[in-house]
Protein backbone atom coordinates (compact mmCIF):
# COMPACT_ATOMS: atom_id res chain seq x y z
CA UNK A 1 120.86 165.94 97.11
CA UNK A 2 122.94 163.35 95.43
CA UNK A 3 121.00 160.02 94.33
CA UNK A 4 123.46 156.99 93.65
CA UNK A 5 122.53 154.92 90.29
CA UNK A 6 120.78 152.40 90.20
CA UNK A 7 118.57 149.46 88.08
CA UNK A 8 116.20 147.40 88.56
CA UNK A 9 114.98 144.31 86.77
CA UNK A 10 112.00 144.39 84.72
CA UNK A 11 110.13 140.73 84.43
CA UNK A 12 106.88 140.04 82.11
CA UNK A 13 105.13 139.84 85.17
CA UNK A 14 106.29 142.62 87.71
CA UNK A 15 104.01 141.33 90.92
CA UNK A 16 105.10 137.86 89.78
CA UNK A 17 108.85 136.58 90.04
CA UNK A 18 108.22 132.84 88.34
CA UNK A 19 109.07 132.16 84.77
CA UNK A 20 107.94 128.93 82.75
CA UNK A 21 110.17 126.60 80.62
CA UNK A 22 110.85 128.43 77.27
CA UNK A 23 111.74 132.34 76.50
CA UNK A 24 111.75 135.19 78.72
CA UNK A 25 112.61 138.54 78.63
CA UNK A 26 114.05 140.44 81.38
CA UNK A 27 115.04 144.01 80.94
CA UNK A 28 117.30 146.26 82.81
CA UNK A 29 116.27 149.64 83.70
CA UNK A 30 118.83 152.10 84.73
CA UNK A 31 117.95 155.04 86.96
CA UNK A 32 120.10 158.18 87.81
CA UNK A 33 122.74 157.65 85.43
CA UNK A 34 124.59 160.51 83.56
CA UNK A 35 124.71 159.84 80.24
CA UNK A 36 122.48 160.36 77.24
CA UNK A 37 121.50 157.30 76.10
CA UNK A 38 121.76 153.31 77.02
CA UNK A 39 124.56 153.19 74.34
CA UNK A 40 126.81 154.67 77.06
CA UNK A 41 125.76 151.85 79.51
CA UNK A 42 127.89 148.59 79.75
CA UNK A 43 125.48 145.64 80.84
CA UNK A 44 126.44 143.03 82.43
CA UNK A 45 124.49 140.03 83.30
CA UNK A 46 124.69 136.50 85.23
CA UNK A 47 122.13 133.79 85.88
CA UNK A 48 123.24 131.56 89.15
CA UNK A 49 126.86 133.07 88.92
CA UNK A 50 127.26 131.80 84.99
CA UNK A 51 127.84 134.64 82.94
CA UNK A 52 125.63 135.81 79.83
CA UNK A 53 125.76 137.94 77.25
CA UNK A 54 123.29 140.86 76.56
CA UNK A 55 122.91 144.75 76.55
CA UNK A 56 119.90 145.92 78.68
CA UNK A 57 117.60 143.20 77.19
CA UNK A 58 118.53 139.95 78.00
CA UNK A 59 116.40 136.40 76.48
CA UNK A 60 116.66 134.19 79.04
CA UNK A 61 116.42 129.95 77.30
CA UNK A 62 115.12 128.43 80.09
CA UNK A 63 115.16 124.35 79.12
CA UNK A 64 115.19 121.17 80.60
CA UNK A 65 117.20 119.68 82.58
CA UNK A 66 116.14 122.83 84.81
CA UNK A 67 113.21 121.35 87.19
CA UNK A 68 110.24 122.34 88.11
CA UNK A 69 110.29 124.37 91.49
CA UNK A 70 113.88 125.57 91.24
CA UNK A 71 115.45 129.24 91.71
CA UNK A 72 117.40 131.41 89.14
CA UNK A 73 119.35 134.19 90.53
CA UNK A 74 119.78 136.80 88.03
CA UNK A 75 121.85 139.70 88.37
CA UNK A 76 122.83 142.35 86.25
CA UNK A 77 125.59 145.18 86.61
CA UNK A 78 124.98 148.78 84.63
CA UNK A 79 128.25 151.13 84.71
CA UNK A 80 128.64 154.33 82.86
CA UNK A 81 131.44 153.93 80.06
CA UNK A 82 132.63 157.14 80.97
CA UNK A 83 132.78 156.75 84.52
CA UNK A 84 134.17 153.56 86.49
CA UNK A 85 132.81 154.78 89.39
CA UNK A 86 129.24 154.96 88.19
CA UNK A 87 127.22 152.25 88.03
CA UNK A 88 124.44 150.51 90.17
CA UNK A 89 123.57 147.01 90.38
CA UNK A 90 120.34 144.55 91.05
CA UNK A 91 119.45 140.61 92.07
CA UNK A 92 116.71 138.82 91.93
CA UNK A 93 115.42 135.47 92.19
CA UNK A 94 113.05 133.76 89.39
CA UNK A 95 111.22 130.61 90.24
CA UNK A 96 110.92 128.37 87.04
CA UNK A 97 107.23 126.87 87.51
């Protein structure tokens, strides 16, 4: 059988999808890719549609004026340098508490 890629998005807290003002880390993890290493992995990532920069770690500066109680969709993109038509994709939402 034939699994399609995929990745998922690791948070500090994996049964918990709120983040507080300041630093956090969220890390891709990429699953039924072929290649060796993450090296041969282009990461992409946005945070409500804006565009950031980051390989399969990204910091996330969460800072005022962001209130209390509001959503951050985050999305990131993996695709296999090699292979354009390899690559998997995952969204989540982060509530900033």
């Amino acid at each position: 059988p034939i699994v399609n890629p995929k990745v998922i998005i690791k948070t500090p807290s994996p049964a918990d999808t709120s983040v507080s003002l300041g630093k956090t880390r969220l890390r891709a993890v990429p699953y039924f890719f072929n290649v060796v290493n993450l090296g041969e992995l282009i990461f992409k990532w946005s945070v409500n549609n804006q565009a950031l920069e980051g390989a399969n770690v990204l910091e996330l500066e969460i800072a005022p004026p962001i209130p209390l109680n509001q959503n951050l969709n985050v999305r990131v993109t993996a695709q296999n340098l090699k292979n354009d038509l390899e690559f998997g994709s995952k969204e989540i939402n982060l509530n900033v508490k």
